[in-house]
N, C-alpha and C. Protein backbone atom coordinates (compact mmCIF):
# COMPACT_ATOMS: atom_id res chain seq x y z
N UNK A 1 176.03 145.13 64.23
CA UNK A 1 176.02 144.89 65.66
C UNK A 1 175.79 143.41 65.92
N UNK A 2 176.45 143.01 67.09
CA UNK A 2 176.22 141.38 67.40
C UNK A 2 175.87 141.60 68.76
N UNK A 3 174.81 141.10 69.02
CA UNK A 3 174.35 140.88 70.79
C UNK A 3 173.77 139.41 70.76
N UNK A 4 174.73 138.38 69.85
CA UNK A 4 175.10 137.14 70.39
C UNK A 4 174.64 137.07 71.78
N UNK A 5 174.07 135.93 72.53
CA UNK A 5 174.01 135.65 73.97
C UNK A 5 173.32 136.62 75.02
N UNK A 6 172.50 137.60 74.42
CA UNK A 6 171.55 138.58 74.95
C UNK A 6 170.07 137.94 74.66
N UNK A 7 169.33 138.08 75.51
CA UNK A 7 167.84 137.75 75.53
C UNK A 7 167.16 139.01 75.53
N UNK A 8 165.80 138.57 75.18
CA UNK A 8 164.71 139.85 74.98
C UNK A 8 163.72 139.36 75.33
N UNK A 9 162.66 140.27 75.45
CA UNK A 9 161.20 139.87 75.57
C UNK A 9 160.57 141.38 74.72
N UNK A 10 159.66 140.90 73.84
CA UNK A 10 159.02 141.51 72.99
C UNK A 10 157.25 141.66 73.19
N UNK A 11 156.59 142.64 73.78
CA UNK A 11 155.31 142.40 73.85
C UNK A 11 154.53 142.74 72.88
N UNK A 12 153.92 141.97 72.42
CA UNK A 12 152.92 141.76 71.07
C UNK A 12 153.86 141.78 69.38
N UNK A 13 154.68 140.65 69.80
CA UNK A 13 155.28 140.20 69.42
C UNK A 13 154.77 139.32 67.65
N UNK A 14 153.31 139.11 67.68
CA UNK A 14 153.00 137.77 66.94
C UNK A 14 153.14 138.69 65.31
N UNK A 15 152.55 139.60 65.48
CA UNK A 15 152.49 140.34 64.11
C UNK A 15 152.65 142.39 64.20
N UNK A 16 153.17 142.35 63.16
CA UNK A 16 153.08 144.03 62.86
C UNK A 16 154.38 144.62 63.10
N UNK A 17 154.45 146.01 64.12
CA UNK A 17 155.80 146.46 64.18
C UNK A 17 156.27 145.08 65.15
N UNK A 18 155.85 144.36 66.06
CA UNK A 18 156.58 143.59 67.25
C UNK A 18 156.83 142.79 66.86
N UNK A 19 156.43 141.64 65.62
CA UNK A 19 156.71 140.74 64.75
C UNK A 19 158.17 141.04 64.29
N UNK A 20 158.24 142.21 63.91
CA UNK A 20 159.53 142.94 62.82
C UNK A 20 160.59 143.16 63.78
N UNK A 21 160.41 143.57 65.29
CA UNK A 21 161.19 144.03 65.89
C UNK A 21 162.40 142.66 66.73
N UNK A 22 160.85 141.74 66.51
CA UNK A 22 161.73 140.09 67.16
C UNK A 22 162.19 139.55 66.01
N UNK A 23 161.94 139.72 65.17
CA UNK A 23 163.02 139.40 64.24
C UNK A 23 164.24 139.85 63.71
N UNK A 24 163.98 141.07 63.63
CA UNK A 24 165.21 141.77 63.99
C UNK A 24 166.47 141.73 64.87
N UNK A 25 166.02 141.64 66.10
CA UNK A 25 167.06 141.40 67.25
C UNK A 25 167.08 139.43 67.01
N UNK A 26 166.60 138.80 66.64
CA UNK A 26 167.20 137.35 66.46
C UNK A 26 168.04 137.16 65.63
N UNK A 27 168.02 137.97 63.95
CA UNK A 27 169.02 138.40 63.04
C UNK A 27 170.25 138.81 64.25
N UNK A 28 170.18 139.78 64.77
CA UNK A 28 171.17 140.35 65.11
C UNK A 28 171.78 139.53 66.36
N UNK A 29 171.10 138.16 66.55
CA UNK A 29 171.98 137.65 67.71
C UNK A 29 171.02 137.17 68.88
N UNK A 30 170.06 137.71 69.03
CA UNK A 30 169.25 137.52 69.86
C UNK A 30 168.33 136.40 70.58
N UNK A 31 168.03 135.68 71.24
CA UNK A 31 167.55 134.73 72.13
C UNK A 31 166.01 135.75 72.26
N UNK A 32 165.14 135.14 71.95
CA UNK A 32 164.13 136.21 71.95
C UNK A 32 162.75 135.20 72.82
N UNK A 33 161.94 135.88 73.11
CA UNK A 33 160.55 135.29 73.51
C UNK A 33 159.55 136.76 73.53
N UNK A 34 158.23 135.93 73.26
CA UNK A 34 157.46 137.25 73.10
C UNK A 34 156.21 136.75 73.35
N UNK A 35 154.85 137.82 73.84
CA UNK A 35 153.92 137.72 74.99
C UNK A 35 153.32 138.50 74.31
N UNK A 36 151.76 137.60 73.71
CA UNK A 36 150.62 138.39 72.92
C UNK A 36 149.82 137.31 73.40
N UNK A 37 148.28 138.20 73.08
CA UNK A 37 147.00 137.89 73.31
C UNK A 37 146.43 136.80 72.35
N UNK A 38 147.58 136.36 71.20
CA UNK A 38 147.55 135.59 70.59
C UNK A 38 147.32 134.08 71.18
N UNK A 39 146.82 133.44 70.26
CA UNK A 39 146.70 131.49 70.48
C UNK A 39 148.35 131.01 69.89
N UNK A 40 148.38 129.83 70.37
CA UNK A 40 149.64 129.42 69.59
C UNK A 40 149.54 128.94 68.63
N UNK A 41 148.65 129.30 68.12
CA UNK A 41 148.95 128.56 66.50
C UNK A 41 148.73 129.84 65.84
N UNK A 42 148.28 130.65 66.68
CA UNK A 42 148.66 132.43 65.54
C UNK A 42 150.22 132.93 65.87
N UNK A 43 150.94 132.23 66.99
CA UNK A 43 152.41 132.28 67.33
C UNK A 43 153.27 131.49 66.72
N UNK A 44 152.55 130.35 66.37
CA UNK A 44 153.71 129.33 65.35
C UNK A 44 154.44 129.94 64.21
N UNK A 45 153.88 130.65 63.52
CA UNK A 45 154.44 131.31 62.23
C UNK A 45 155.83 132.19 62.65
N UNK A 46 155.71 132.79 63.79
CA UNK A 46 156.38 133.68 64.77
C UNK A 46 157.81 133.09 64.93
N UNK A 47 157.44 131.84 65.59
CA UNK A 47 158.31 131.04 66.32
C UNK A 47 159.48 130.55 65.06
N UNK A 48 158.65 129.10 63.77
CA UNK A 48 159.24 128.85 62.86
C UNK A 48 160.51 129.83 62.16
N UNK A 49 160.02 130.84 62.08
CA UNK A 49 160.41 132.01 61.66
C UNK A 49 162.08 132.37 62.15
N UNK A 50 162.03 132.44 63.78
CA UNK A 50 162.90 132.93 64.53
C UNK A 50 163.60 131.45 64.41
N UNK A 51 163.74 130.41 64.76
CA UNK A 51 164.46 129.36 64.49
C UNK A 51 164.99 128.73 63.36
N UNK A 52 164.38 129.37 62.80
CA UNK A 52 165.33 129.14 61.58
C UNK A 52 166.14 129.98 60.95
N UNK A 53 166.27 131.33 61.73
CA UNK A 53 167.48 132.21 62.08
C UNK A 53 168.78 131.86 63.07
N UNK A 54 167.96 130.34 63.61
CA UNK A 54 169.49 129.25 64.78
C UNK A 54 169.28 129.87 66.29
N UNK A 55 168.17 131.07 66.56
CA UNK A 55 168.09 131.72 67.71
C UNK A 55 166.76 130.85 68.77
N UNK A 56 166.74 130.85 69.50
CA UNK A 56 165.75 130.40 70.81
C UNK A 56 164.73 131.44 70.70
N UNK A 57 163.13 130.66 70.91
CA UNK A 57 162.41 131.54 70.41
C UNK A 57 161.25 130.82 71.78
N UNK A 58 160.87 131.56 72.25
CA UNK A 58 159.83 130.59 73.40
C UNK A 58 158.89 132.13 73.43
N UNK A 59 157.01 131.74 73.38
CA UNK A 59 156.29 132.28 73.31
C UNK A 59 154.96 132.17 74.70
N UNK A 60 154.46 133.13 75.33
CA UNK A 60 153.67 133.13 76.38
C UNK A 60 152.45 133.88 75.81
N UNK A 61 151.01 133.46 75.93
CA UNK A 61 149.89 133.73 75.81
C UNK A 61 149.47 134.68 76.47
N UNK A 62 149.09 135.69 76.69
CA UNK A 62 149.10 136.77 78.04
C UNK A 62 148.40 138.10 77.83
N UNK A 63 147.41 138.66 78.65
CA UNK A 63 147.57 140.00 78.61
C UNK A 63 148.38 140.86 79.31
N UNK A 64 149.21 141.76 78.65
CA UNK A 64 150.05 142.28 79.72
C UNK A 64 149.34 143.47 80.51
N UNK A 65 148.42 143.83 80.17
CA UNK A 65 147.23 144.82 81.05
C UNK A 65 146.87 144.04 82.38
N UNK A 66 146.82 142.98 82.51
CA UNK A 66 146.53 141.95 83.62
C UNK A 66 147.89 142.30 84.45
N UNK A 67 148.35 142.46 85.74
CA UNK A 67 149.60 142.89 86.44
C UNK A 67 149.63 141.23 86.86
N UNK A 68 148.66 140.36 87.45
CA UNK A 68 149.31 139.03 87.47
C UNK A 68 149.85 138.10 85.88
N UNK A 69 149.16 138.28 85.32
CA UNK A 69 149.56 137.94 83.59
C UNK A 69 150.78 138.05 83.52
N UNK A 70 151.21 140.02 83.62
CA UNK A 70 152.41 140.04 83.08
C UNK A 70 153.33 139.86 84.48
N UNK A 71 153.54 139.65 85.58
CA UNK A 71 154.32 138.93 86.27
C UNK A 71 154.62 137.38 86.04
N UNK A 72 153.40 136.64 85.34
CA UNK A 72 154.07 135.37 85.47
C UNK A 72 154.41 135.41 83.97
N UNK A 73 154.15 135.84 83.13
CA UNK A 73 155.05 136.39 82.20
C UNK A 73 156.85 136.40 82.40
N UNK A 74 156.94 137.13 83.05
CA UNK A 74 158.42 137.78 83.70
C UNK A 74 159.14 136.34 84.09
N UNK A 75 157.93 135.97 85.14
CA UNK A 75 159.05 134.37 85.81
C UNK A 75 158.95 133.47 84.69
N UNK A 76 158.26 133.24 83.82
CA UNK A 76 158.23 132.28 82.95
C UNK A 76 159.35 132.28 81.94
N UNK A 77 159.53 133.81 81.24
CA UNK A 77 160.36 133.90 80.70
C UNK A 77 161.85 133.94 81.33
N UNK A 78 162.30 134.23 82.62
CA UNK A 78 163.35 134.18 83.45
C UNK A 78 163.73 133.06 83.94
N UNK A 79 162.42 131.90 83.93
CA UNK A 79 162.90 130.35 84.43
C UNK A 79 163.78 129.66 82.82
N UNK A 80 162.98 130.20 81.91
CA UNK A 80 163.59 129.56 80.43
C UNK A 80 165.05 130.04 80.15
N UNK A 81 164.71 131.44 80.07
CA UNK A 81 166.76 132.11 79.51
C UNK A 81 167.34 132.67 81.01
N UNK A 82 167.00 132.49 81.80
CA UNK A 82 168.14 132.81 82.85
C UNK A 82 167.93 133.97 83.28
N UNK A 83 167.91 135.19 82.36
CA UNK A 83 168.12 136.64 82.19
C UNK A 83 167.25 137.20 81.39
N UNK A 84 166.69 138.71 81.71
CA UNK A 84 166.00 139.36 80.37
C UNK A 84 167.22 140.39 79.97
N UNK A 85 167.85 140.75 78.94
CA UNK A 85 168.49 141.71 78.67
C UNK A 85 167.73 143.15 78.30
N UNK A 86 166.51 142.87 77.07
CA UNK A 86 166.39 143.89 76.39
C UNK A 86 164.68 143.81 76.83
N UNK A 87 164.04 144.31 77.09
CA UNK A 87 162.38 144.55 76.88
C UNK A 87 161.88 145.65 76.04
N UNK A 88 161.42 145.33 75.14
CA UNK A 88 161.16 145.56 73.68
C UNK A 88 158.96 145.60 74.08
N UNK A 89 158.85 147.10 75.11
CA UNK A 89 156.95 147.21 74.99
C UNK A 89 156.17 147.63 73.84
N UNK A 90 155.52 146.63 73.28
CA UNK A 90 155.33 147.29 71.95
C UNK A 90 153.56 146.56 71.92
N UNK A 91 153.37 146.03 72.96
CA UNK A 91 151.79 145.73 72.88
C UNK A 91 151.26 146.89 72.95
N UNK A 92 149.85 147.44 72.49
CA UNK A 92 149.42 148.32 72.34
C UNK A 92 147.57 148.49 72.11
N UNK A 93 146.88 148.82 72.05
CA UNK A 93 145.22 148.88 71.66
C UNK A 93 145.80 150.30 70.96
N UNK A 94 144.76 150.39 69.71
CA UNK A 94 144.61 151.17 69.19
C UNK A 94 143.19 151.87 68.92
N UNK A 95 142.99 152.93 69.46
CA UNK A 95 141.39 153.29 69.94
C UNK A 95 141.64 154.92 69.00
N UNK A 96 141.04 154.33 67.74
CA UNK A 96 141.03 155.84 67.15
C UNK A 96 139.68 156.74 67.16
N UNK A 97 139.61 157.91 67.60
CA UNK A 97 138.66 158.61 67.75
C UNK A 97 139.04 160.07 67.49
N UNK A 98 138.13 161.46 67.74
CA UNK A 98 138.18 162.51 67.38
C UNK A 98 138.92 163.48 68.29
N UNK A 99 139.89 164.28 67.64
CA UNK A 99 140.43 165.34 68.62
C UNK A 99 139.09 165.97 69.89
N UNK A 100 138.04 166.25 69.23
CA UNK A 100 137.26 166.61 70.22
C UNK A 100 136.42 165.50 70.80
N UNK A 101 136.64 164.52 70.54
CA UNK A 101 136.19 163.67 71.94
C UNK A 101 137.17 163.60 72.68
């Protein structure tokens, strides 16, 4: 598949499945940016990564639980690529506890 000239936004993007998933769609063509609770220098590795696949890689600091966060999220990433094509929600908390709690 080629989706050449398609943009994305990936949330929690810096490491794990969302790491794998923005890289993935930049392999495959993709203009990507991605929005974690991360610092940018836990995003640099992220970024390097995706550019040197030849794809556009622009990263936002953010909680997306915050509804103003992830709105200026949205314009930030829409003032940079123009367009979002694909939104890729993959931020997540993981709160493991007991069937009976």
């Amino acid at each position: 598949m080629n989706f050449t000239g398609k943009t994305a936004i990936v949330t929690g993007g810096c490491r794990g499945i969302g790491y794998s998933i923005l890289h993935k769609l930049a392999e495959l063509g993709v203009d990507v940016g991605f929005v974690d609770i991360a610092s940018i220098a836990d995003a640099q590795n992220t970024i390097e990564q995706v550019k040197l696949l030849g794809r556009k890689c622009e990263f936002f600091s953010a909680d997306i639980s915050n509804l103003n966060q992830a709105e200026s999220t949205v314009r930030y990433f829409l003032d940079i690529f123009g367009h979002i094509d694909i939104l890729e929600n993959n931020a997540g908390v993981n709160k493991d506890f007991s069937f009976l709690d």
